[in-house]
Protein backbone atom coordinates (compact mmCIF):
# COMPACT_ATOMS: atom_id res chain seq x y z
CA UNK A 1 81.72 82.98 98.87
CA UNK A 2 85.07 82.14 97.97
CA UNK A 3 86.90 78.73 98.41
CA UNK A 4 89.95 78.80 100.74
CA UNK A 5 91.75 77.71 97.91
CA UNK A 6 91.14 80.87 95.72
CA UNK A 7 91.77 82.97 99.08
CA UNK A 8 95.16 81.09 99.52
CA UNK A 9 95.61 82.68 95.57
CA UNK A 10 94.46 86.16 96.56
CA UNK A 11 97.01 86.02 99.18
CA UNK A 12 99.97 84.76 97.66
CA UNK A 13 99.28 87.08 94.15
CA UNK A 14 99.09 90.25 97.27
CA UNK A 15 102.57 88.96 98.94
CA UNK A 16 103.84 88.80 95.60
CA UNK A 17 102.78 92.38 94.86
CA UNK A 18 103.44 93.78 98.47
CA UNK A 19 106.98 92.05 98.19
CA UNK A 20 107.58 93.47 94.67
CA UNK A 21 106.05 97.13 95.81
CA UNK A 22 108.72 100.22 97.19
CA UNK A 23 106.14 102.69 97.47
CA UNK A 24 102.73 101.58 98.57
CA UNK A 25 99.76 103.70 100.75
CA UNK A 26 97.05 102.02 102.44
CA UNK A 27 94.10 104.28 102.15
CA UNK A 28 90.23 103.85 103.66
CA UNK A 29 87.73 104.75 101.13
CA UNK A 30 84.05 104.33 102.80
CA UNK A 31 81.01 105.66 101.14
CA UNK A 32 82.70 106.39 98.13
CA UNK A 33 80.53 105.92 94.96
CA UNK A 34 81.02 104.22 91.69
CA UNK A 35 81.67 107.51 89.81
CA UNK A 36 84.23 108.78 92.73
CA UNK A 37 85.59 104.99 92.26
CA UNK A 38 85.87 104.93 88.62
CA UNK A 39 87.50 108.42 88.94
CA UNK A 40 90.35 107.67 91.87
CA UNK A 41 91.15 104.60 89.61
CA UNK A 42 91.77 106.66 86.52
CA UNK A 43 93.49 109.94 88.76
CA UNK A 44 96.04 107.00 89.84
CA UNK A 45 96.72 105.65 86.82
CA UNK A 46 97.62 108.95 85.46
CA UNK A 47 100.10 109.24 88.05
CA UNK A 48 101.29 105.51 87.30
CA UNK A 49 100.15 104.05 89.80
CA UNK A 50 97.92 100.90 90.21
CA UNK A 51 94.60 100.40 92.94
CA UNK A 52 93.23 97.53 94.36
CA UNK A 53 90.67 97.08 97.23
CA UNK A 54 91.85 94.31 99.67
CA UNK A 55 90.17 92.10 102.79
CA UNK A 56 92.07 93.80 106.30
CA UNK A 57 93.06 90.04 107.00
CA UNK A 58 94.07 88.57 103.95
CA UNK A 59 96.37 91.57 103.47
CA UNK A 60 97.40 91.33 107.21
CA UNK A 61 98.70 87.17 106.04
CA UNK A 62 100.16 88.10 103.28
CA UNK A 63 102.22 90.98 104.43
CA UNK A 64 103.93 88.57 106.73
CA UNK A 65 107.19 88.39 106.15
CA UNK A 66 107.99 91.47 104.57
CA UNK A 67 109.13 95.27 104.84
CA UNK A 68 105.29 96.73 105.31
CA UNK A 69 104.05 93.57 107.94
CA UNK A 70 103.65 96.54 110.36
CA UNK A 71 101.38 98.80 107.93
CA UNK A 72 98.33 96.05 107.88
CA UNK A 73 98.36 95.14 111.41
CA UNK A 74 95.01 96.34 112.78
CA UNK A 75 93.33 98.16 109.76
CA UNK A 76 89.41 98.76 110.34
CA UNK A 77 87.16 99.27 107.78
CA UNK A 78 87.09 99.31 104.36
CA UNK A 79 91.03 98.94 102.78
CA UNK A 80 92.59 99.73 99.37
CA UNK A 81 96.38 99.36 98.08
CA UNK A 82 97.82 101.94 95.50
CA UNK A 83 101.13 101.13 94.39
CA UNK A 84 103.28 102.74 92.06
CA UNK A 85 106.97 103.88 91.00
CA UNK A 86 106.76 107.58 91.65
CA UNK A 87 106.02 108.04 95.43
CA UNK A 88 105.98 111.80 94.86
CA UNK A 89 103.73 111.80 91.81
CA UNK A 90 101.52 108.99 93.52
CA UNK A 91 101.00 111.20 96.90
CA UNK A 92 100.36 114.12 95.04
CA UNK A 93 97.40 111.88 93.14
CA UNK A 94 96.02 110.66 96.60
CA UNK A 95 96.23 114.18 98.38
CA UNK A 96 94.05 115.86 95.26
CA UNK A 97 91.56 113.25 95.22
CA UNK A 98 91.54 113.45 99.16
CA UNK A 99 90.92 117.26 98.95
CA UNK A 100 87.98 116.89 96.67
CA UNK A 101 86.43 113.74 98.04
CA UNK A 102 86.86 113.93 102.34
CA UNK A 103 85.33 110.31 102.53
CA UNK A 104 89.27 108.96 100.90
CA UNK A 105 91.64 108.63 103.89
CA UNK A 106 94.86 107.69 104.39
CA UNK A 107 95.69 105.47 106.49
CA UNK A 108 99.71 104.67 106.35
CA UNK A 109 102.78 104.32 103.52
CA UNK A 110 105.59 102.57 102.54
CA UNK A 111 108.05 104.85 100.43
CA UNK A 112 110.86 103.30 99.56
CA UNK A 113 111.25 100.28 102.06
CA UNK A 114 110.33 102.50 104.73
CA UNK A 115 106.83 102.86 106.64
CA UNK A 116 105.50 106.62 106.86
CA UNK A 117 102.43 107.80 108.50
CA UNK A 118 99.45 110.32 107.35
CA UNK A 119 101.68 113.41 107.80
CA UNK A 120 104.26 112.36 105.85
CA UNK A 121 102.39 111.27 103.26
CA UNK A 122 100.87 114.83 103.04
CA UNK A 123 104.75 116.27 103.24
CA UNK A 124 105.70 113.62 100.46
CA UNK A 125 102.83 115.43 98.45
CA UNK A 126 104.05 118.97 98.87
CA UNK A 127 107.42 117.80 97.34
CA UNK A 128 108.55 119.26 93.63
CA UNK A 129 107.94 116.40 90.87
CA UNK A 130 110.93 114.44 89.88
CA UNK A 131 110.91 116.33 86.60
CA UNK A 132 110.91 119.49 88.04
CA UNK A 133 113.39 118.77 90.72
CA UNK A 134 115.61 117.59 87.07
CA UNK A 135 114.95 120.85 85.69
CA UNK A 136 115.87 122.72 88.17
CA UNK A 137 119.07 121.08 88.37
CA UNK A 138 119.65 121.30 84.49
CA UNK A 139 119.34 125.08 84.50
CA UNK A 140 122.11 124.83 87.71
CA UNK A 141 124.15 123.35 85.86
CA UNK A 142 123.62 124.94 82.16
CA UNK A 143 123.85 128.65 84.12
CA UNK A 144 127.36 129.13 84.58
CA UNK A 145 127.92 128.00 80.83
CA UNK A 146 125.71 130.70 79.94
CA UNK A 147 128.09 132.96 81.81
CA UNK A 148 130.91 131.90 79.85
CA UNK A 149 129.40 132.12 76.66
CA UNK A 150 127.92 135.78 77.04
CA UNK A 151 131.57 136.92 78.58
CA UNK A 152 132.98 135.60 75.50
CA UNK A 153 130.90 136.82 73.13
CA UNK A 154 130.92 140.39 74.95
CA UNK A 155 134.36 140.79 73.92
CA UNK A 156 134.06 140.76 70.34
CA UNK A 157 130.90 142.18 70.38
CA UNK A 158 132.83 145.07 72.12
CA UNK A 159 135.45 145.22 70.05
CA UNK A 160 133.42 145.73 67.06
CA UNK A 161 131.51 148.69 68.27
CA UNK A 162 134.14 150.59 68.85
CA UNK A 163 135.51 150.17 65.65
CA UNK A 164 132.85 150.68 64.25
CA UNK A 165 132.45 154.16 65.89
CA UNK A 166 135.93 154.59 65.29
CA UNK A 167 135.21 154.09 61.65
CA UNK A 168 131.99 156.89 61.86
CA UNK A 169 133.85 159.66 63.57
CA UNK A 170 136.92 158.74 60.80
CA UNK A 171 139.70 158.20 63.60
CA UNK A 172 140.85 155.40 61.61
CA UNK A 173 142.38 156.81 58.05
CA UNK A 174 143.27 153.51 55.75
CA UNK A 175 145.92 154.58 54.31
């Protein structure tokens, strides 16, 4: 059992994180097993994301005070915290391991500074990646210049071919 002086540290180090945090989920993961553990741990990291399990009332003090206070009133049951910079990628994580493991719920979010519940969270998953929402926009924006360039090109492209057949049916004589 722990002192109340190492709890007072958990709960500090967890304000410090949930202060620090812009996109955060609460999730309920009962009857989960070490192998389903080990693997949720390892799907968030690849998403760049970190995962802590946390006491419902030690999270509840130490999100006093700030933007997601309202996310860890009342939580029953077993609680974990995954935090990370990528909401998007970080949903998208969650909602896969969710799908193949029913026993991980979620529970509620914080995405940028702002709370969002379970069916949000599951729209925030359906989004397009940041990279693909980039490279989408790149081609936008590199498609017109394409345009140009072929329009350009077309012209003296043009205007050799029909020299050139000018040249094979001898309409031009070089004198």
């Amino acid at each position: 059992m722990k002192r109340k002086a190492d709890k007072q540290k958990d709960v500090e180090a967890l304000r410090r994180e949930l202060e620090q945090a812009r996109n955060l989920f609460v999730t309920g993961f009962e009857k989960l097993t070490v192998a389903q553990d080990f693997e949720l741990r390892k799907t968030i990291r690849a998403a760049g994301g970190s995962y802590r399990v946390i006491k419902n009332n030690l999270a509840a003090k130490a999100a006093e005070g700030t933007q997601s206070a309202n996310l860890f009133a009342g939580l029953r049951g077993m609680t974990s915290l995954a935090t990370g910079a990528d909401p998007v990628a970080l949903a998208k994580a969650l909602t896969g391991y969710a799908k193949a493991n029913p026993t991980f719920v979620f529970k509620a979010g914080l995405v940028e500074g702002r709370a969002i519940d379970v069916k949000s969270i599951q729209e925030l998953a359906n989004l397009p990646s940041r990279e693909e929402v980039l490279a989408k926009l790149l081609f936008l924006i590199q498609a017109p210049a394409q345009r140009v360039a072929t329009v350009i090109n077309a012209v003296g492209r043009n205007l050799a071919v029909v020299v050139d057949q000018g040249t094979k049916e001898n309409k031009f004589k070089a004198e």
